[in-house]
Protein backbone atom coordinates (compact mmCIF):
# COMPACT_ATOMS: atom_id res chain seq x y z
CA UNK A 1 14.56 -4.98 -30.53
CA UNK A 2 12.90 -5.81 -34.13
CA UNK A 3 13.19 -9.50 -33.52
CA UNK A 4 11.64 -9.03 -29.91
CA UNK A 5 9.07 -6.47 -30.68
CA UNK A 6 7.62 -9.15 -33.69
CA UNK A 7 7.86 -12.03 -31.34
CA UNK A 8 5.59 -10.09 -29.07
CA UNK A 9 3.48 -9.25 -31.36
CA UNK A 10 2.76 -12.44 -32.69
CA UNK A 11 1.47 -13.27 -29.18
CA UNK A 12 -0.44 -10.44 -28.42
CA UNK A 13 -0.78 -8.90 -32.49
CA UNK A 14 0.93 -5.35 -33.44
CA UNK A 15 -1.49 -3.05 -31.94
CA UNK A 16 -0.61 -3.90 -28.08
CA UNK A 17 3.52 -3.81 -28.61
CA UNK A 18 5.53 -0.64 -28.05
CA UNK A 19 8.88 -0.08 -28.72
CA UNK A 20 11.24 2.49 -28.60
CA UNK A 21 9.82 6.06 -29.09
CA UNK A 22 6.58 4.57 -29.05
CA UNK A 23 6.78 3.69 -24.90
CA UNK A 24 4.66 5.90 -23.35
CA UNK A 25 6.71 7.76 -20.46
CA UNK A 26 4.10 6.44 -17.65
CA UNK A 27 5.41 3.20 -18.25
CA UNK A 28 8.85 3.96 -17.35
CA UNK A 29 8.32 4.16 -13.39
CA UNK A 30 6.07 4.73 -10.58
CA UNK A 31 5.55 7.28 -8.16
CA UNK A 32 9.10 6.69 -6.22
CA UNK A 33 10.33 9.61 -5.25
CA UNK A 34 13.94 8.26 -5.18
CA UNK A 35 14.30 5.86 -8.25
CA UNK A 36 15.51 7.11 -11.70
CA UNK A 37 12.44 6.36 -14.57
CA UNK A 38 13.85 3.45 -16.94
CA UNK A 39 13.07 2.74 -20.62
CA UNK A 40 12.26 -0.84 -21.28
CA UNK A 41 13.28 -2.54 -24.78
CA UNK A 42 9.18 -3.21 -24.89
CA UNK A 43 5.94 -2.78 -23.45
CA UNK A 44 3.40 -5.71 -24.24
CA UNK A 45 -0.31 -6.03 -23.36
CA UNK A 46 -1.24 -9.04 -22.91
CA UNK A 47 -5.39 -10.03 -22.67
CA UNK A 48 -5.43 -13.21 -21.49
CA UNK A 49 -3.88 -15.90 -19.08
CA UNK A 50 -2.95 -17.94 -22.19
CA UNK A 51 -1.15 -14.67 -23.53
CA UNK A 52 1.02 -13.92 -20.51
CA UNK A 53 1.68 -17.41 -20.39
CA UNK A 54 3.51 -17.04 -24.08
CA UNK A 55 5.05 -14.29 -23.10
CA UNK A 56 6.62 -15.25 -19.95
CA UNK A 57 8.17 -18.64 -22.00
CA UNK A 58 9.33 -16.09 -24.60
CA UNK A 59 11.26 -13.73 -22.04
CA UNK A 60 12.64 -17.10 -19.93
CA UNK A 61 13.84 -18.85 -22.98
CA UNK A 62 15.44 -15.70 -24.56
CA UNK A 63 16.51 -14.35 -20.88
CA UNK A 64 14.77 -11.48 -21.06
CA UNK A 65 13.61 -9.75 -17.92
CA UNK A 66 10.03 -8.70 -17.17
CA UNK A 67 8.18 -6.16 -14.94
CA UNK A 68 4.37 -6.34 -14.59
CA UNK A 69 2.72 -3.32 -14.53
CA UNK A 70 -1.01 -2.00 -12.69
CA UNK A 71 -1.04 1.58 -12.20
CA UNK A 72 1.80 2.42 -11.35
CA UNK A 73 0.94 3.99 -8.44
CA UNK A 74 3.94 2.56 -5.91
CA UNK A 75 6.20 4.57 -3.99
CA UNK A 76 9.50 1.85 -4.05
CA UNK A 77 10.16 1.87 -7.19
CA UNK A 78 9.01 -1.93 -7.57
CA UNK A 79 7.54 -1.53 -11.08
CA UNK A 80 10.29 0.49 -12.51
CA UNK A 81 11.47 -2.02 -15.92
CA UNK A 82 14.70 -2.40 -16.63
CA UNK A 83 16.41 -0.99 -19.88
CA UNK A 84 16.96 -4.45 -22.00
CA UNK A 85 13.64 -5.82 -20.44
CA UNK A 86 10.24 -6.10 -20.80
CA UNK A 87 6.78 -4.12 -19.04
CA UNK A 88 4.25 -6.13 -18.95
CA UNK A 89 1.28 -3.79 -18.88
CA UNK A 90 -3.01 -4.55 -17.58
CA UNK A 91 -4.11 -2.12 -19.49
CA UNK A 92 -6.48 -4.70 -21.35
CA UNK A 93 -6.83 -7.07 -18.49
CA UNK A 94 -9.19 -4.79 -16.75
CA UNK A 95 -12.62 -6.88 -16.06
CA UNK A 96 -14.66 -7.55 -13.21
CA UNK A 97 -15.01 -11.45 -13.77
CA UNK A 98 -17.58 -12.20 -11.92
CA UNK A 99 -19.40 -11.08 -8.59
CA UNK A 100 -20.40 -14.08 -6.71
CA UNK A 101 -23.00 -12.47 -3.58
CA UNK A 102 -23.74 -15.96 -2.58
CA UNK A 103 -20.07 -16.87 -1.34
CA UNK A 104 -19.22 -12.94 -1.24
CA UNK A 105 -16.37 -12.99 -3.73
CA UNK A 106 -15.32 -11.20 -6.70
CA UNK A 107 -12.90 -12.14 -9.51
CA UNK A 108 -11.41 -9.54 -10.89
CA UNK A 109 -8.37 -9.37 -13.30
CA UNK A 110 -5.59 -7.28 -12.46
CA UNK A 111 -5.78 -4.10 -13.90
CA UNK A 112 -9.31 -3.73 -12.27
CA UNK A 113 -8.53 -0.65 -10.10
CA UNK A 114 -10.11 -0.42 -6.35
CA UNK A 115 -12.57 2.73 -7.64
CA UNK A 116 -14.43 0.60 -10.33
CA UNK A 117 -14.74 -2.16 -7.87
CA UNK A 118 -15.92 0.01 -5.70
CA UNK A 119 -18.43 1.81 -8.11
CA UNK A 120 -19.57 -2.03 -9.06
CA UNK A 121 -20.04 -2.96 -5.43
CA UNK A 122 -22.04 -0.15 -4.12
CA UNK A 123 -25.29 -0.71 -5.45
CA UNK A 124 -25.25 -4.23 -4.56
CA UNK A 125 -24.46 -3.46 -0.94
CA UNK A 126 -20.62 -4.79 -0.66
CA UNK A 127 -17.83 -3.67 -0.06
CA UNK A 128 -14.31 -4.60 -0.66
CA UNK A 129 -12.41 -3.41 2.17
CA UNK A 130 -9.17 -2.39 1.11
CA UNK A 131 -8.59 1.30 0.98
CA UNK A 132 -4.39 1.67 0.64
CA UNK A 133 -4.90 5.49 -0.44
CA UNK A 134 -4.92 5.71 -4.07
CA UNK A 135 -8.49 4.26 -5.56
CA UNK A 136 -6.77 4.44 -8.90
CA UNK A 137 -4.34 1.44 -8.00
CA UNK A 138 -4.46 -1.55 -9.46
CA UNK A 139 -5.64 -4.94 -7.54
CA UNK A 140 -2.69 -6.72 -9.36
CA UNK A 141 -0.42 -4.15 -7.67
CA UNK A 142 -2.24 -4.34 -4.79
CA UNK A 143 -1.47 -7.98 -4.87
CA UNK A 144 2.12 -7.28 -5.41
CA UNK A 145 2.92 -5.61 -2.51
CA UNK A 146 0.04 -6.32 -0.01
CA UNK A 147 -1.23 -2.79 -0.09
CA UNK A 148 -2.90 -1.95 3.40
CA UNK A 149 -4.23 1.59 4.23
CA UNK A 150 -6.25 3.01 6.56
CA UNK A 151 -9.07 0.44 7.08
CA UNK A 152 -6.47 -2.36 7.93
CA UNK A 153 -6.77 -1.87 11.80
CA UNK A 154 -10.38 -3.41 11.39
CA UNK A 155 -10.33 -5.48 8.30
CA UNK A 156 -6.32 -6.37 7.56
CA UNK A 157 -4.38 -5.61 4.18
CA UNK A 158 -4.56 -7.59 1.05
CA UNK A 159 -3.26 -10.91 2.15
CA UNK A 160 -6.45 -10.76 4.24
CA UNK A 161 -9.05 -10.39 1.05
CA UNK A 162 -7.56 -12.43 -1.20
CA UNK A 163 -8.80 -16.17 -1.16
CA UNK A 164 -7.00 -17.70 -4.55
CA UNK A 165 -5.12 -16.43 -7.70
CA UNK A 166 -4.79 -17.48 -10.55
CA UNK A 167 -0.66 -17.03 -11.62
CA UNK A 168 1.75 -17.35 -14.15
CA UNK A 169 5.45 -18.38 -12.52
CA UNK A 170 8.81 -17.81 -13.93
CA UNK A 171 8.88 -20.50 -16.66
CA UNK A 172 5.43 -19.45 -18.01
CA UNK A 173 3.45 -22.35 -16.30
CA UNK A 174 0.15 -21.42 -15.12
CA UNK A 175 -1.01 -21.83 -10.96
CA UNK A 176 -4.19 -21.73 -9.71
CA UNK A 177 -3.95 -21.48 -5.62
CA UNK A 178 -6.94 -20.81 -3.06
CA UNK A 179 -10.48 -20.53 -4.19
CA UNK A 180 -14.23 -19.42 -2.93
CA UNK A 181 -13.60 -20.45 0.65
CA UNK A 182 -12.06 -19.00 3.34
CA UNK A 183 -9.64 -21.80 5.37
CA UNK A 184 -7.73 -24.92 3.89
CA UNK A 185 -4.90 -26.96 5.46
CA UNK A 186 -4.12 -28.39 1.88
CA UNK A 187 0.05 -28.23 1.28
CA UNK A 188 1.88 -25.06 0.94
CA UNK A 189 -0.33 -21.87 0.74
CA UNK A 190 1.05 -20.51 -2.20
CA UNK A 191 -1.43 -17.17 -2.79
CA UNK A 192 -0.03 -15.81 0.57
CA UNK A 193 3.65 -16.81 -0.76
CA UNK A 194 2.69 -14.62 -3.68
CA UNK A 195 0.96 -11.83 -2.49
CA UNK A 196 3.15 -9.25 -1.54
CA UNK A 197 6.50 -10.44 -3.81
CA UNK A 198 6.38 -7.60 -6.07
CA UNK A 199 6.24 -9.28 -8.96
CA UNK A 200 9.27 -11.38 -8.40
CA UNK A 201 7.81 -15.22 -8.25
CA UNK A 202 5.17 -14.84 -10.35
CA UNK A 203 2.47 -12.52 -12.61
CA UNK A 204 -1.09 -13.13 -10.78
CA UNK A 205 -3.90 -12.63 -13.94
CA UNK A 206 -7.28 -13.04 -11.72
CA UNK A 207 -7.74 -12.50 -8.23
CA UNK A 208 -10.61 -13.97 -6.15
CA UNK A 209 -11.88 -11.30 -3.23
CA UNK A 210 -13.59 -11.40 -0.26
CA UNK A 211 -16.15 -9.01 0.02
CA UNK A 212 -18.07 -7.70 3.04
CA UNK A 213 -21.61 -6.00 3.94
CA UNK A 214 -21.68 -1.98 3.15
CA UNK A 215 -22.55 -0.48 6.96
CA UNK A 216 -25.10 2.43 6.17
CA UNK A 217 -23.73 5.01 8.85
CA UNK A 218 -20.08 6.37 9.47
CA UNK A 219 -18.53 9.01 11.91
CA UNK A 220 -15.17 10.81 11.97
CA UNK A 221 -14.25 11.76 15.29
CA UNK A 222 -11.12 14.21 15.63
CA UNK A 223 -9.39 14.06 18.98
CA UNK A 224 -6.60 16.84 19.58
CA UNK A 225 -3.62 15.71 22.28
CA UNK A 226 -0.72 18.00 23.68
CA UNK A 227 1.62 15.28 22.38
CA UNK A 228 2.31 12.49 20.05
CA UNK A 229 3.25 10.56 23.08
CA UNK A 230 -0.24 10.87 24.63
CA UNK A 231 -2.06 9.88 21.22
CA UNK A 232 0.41 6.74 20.36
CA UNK A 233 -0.78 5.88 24.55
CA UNK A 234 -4.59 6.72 23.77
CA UNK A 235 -4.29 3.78 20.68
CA UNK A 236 -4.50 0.37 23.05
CA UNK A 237 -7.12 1.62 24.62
CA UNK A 238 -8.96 2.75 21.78
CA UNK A 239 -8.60 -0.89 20.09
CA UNK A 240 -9.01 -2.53 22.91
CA UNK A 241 -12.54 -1.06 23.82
CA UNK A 242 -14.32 -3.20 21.80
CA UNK A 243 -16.03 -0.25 20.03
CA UNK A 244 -14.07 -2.04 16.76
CA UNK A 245 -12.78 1.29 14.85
CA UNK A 246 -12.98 1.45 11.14
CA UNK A 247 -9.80 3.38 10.83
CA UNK A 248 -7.39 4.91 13.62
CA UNK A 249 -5.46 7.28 12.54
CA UNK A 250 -2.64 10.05 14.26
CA UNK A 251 -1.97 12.99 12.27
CA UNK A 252 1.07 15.86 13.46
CA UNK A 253 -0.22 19.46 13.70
CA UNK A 254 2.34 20.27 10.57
CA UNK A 255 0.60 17.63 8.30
CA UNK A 256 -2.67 18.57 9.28
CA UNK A 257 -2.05 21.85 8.49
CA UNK A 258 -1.27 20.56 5.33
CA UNK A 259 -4.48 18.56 4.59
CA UNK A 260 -6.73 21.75 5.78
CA UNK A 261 -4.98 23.63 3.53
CA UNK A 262 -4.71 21.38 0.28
CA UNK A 263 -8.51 20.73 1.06
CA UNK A 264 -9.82 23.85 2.08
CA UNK A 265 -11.19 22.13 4.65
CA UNK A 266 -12.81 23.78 8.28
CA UNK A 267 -12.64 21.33 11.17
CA UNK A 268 -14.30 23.51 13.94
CA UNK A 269 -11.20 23.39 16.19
CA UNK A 270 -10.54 26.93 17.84
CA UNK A 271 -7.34 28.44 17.47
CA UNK A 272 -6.14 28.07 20.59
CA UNK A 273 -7.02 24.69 20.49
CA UNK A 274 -5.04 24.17 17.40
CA UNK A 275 -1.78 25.87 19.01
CA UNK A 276 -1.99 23.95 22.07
CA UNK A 277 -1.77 20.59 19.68
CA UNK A 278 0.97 18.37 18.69
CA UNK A 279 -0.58 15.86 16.98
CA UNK A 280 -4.39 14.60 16.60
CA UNK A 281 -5.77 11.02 16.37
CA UNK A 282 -8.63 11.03 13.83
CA UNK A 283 -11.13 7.97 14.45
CA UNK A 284 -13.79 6.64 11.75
CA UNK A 285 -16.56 4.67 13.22
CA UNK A 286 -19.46 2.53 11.08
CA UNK A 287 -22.72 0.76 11.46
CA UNK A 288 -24.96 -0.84 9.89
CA UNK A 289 -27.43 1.07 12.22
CA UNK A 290 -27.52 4.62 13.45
CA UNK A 291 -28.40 4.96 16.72
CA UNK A 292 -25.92 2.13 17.58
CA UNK A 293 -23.17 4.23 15.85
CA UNK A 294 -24.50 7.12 18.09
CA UNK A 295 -24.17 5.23 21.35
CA UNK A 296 -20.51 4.16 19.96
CA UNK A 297 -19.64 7.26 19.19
CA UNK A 298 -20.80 8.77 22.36
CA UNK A 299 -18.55 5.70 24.02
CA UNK A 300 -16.05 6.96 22.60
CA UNK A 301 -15.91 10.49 23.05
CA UNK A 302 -16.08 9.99 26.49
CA UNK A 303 -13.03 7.49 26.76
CA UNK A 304 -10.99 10.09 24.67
CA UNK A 305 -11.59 12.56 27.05
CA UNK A 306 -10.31 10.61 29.61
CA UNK A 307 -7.56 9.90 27.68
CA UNK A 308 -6.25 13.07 27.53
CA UNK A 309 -7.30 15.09 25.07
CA UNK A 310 -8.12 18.22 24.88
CA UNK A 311 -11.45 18.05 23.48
CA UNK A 312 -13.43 15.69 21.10
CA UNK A 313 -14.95 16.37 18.18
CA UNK A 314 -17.23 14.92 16.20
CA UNK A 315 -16.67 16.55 12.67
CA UNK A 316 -20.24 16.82 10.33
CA UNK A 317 -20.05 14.01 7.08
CA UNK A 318 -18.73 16.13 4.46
CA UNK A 319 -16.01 17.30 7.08
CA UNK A 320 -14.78 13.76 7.87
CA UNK A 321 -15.23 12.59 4.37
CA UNK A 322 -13.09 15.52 3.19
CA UNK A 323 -10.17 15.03 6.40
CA UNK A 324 -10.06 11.38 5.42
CA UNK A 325 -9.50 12.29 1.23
CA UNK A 326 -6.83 14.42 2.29
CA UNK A 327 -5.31 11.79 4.32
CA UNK A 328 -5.36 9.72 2.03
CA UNK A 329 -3.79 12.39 -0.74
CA UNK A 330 -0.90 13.19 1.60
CA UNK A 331 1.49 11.57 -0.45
CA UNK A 332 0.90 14.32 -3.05
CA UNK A 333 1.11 17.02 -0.82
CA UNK A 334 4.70 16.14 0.50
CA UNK A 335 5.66 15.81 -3.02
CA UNK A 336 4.23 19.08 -3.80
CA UNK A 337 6.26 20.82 -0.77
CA UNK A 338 9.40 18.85 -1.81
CA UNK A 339 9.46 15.81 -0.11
CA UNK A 340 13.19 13.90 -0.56
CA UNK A 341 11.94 10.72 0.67
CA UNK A 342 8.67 8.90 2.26
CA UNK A 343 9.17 6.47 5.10
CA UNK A 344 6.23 3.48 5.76
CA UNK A 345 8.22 1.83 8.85
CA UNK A 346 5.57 -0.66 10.73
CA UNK A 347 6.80 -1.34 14.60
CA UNK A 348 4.10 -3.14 17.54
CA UNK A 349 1.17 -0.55 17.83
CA UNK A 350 2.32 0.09 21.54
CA UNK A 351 6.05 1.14 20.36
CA UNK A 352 4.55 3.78 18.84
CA UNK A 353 5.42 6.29 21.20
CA UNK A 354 9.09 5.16 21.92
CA UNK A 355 9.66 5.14 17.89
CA UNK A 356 8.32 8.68 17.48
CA UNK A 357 10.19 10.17 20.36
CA UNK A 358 13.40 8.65 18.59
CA UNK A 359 12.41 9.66 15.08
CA UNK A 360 11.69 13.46 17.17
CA UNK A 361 15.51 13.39 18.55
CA UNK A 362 16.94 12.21 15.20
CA UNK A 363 14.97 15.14 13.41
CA UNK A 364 17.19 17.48 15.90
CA UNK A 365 20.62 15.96 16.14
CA UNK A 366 21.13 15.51 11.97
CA UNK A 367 18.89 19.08 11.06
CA UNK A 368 16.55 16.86 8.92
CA UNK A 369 12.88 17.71 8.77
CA UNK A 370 10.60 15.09 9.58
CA UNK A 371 7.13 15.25 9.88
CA UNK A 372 4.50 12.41 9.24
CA UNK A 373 1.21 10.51 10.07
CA UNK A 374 0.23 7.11 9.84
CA UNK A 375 -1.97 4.10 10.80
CA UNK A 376 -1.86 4.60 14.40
CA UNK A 377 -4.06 1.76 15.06
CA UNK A 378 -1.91 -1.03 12.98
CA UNK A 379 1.53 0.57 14.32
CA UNK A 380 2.28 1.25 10.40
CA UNK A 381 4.29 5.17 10.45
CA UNK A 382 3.95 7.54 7.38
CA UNK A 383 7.25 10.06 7.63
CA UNK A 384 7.75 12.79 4.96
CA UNK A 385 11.87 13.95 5.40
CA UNK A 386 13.03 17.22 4.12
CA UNK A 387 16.75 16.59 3.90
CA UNK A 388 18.60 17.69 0.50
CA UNK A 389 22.07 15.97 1.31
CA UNK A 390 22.06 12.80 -0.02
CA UNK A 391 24.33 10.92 2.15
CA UNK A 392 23.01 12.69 5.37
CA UNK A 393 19.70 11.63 4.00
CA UNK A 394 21.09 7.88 3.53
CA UNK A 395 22.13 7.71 6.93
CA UNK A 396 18.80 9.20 8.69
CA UNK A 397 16.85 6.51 6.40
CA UNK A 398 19.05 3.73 7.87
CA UNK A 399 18.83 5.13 11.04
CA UNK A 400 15.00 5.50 11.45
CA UNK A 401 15.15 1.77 10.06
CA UNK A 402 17.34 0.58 12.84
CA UNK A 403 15.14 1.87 15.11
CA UNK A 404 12.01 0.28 13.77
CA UNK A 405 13.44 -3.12 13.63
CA UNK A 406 15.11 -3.22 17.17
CA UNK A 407 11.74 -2.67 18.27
CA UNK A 408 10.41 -5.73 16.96
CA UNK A 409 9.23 -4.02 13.31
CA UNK A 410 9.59 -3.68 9.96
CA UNK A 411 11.10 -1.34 6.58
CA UNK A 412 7.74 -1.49 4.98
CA UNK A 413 4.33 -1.95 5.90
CA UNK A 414 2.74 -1.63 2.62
CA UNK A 415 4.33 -0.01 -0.08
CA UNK A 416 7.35 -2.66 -0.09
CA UNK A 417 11.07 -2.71 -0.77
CA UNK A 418 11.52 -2.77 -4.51
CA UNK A 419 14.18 -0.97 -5.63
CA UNK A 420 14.45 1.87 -3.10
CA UNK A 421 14.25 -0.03 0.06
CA UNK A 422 16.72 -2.79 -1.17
CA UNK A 423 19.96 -1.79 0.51
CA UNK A 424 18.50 -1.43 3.88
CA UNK A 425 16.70 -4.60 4.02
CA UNK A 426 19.57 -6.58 3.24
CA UNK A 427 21.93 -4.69 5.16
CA UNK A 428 19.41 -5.30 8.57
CA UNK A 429 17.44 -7.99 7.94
CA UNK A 430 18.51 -11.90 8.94
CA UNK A 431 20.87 -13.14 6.46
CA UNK A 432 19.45 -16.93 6.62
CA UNK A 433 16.33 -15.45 5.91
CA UNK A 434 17.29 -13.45 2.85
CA UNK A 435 19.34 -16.67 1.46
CA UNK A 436 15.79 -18.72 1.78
CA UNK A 437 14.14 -15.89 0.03
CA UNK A 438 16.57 -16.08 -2.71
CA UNK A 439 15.95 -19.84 -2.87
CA UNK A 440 12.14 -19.63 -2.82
CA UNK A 441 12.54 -17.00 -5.78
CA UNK A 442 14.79 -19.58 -7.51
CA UNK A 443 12.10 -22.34 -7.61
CA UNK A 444 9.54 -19.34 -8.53
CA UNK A 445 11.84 -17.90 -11.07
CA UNK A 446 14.76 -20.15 -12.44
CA UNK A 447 15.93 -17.98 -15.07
CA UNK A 448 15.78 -14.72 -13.17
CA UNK A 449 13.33 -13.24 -15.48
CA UNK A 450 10.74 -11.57 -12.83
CA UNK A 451 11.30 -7.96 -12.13
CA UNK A 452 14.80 -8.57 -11.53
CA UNK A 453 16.74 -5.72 -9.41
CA UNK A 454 13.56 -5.43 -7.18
CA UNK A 455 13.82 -6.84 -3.22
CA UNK A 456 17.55 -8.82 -3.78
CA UNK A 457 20.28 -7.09 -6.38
């Protein structure tokens, strides 16, 4: 560990290594609910390109394995180290390179977090679309695992934004893919290989972003529905109306209980409303004008209604602002009512409907508690399960898994597989597919160095 910690440390100098009792316990895991926190040997903060470089040749010639580390906001467990390994931490790779208005870009190093973007970008007029739930997370995590969120049904997740990255692979050569345009048939596209590995074929240093115009004017529109069936049918049309919806969103009546609650939040819906609901689909609208957003939102209302639901309502700015930030915090309410697990299965937007009404009957038939809410207008489902026997818990997981994937879908839509997901994927996934995975990481990652244990055993 001595001979380690002063090899880092000649790299990076004495002040930015930790070792043993020195770790700080936040860099030990992430915000899995299922994965056990593990001590590295070291935790190194790097500056530069130049210094991650050094210390990616250091860990592959002395086969030492490395996890990068953003926030560590995940939920799989992806940047959990590993005990005889190394966390590579962001901390002091934090700037805003450069915002370029003319091409609409920004470069940002990775431990920029999506709230100081954000704070940069508003008084310019931009945007950067992005919104996975947690403005504390880190765009180099965000890169990792192609973080999505709410606003993906109009604008796409993180593979979508990112035009180029500058990377460090496996035997501490330096990559620079993409760049300041938007479409190239030029080889291999090796930032979408990237994004979303987790950290297992290579350590991206600075990001290039697309960036879009700030629209002026928003509206939340809440929509109640006797069932989850009739909101999960309401979605097509919705998309397909050409109104173009900001964020689409189903919610059950237990969760949204839960958000009122946390948030002390009043929505205006009459109690006998609220007991006549199952589940609610919660609709954000934006323009850059307002009396266009009016006439939108007017459009909309109406085609609700005919829809189905029971009424329509459009909820005053603080209101919506407040529903969405509890959204968006529902992670941390499950945890705080005991939450075993969280589910993000992604199946075709119009399987919605067939997926819940199997997830409903599982619920029943193994006693588990299930509730959730998701991204209703991507097909991406949020499920909280209650279920304190681990292997009955094991088996529901698999099980609402199987389901996803016979219908054409997927484990994850955003938060990934890391180490929690792992033994599901490869159980159901293609096995050809896997074994070119593992040879992709290979030419990535020769040694085996990058967050080993994460994706593949």
């Amino acid at each position: 560990m001595a001979d380690l910690g002063a090899a880092l440390a000649a790299i990076v100098g004495e002040r930015h290594v930790d070792v043993g009792d020195a770790i700080n316990d936040d860099d030990t895991h992430d915000e899995c609910l299922t994965v056990t926190a593990v001590r590295p040997t070291a935790v190194v903060r790097p500056a530069t390109t130049e210094e991650v470089a050094a210390v990616v040749t250091l860990a592959a010639e002395q086969g030492v394995p490395l996890t990068a580390r953003g926030s560590g906001t995940g939920l799989s467990g992806a940047c959990t180290p590993v005990d005889d390994g190394i966390v590579v931490s962001f901390a002091r790779m934090a700037d805003i390179v450069e915002i370029d208005l003319e091409n609409h870009v920004a470069v940002v190093q990775p431990g920029v977090t999506l709230q100081e973007l954000d704070e940069a970008l508003a008084p310019l007029g931009f945007v950067y679309p992005v919104f996975p739930g947690e403005n504390s997370a880190s765009l180099g995590g965000n890169v990792a695992t192609n973080a999505g969120g709410m606003r993906a049904v109009k604008y796409g997740v993180t593979r979508h934004q990112v035009l180029g990255l500058t990377a460090v692979i496996g035997t501490g050569e330096v990559i620079t893919t993409g760049g300041r345009f938007v479409k190239s048939t030029t080889g291999y596209d090796l930032t979408q290989l990237i994004i979303g590995s987790e950290g297992t074929l290579a350590i991206a240093t600075e990001i290039t972003l697309k960036l879009y115009p700030r629209p002026a004017h928003t509206a939340t529109v809440l929509a109640p529905f006797t069932t989850l069936e009739e909101v999960t049918a309401a979605v097509p049309p919705v998309v397909a109306s050409g109104i173009g919806p900001m964020i689409v969103e189903y919610i059950d009546r237990k969760v949204m209980s839960g958000i009122v609650k946390a948030s002390d939040l009043e929505l205006g819906v009459p109690r006998e409303i609220r007991h006549q609901t199952a589940a609610y689909l919660v609709i954000v609208l934006e323009d850059r004008r307002a009396d266009r957003l009016d006439e939108d939102v007017e459009e909309l209302a109406t085609l609700l209604a005919d829809l189905g639901a029971i009424d329509v309502y459009v909820l005053p700015p603080n209101a919506g602002t407040r529903l969405i930030e509890g959204r968006e915090r529902i992670f941390w309410t499950a945890k705080e009512l005991g939450a075993n697990d969280i589910v993000d299965m992604v199946v075709p937007r119009a399987a919605m409907a067939d997926y819940m009404a199997k997830v409903s009957d599982l619920a029943a038939s193994s006693g588990s508690v299930i509730v959730g809410c998701g991204h209703a207008g991507d097909g991406n489902v949020h499920l909280s399960v209650y279920e304190d026997d681990e292997a009955t818990r094991e088996q529901v997981l698999r099980t609402l898994f199987t389901f996803g994937m016979e219908m054409g879908g997927a484990i994850s839509g955003e938060h990934g597989i890391g180490e929690a997901k792992k033994k599901y994927y490869l159980e159901l996934e293609d096995p050809t597919k896997v074994a070119l995975l593992r040879r992709i990481k290979t030419a990535f990652d020769p040694a085996g160095i990058l967050n080993p244990g994460k994706i593949f055993p």
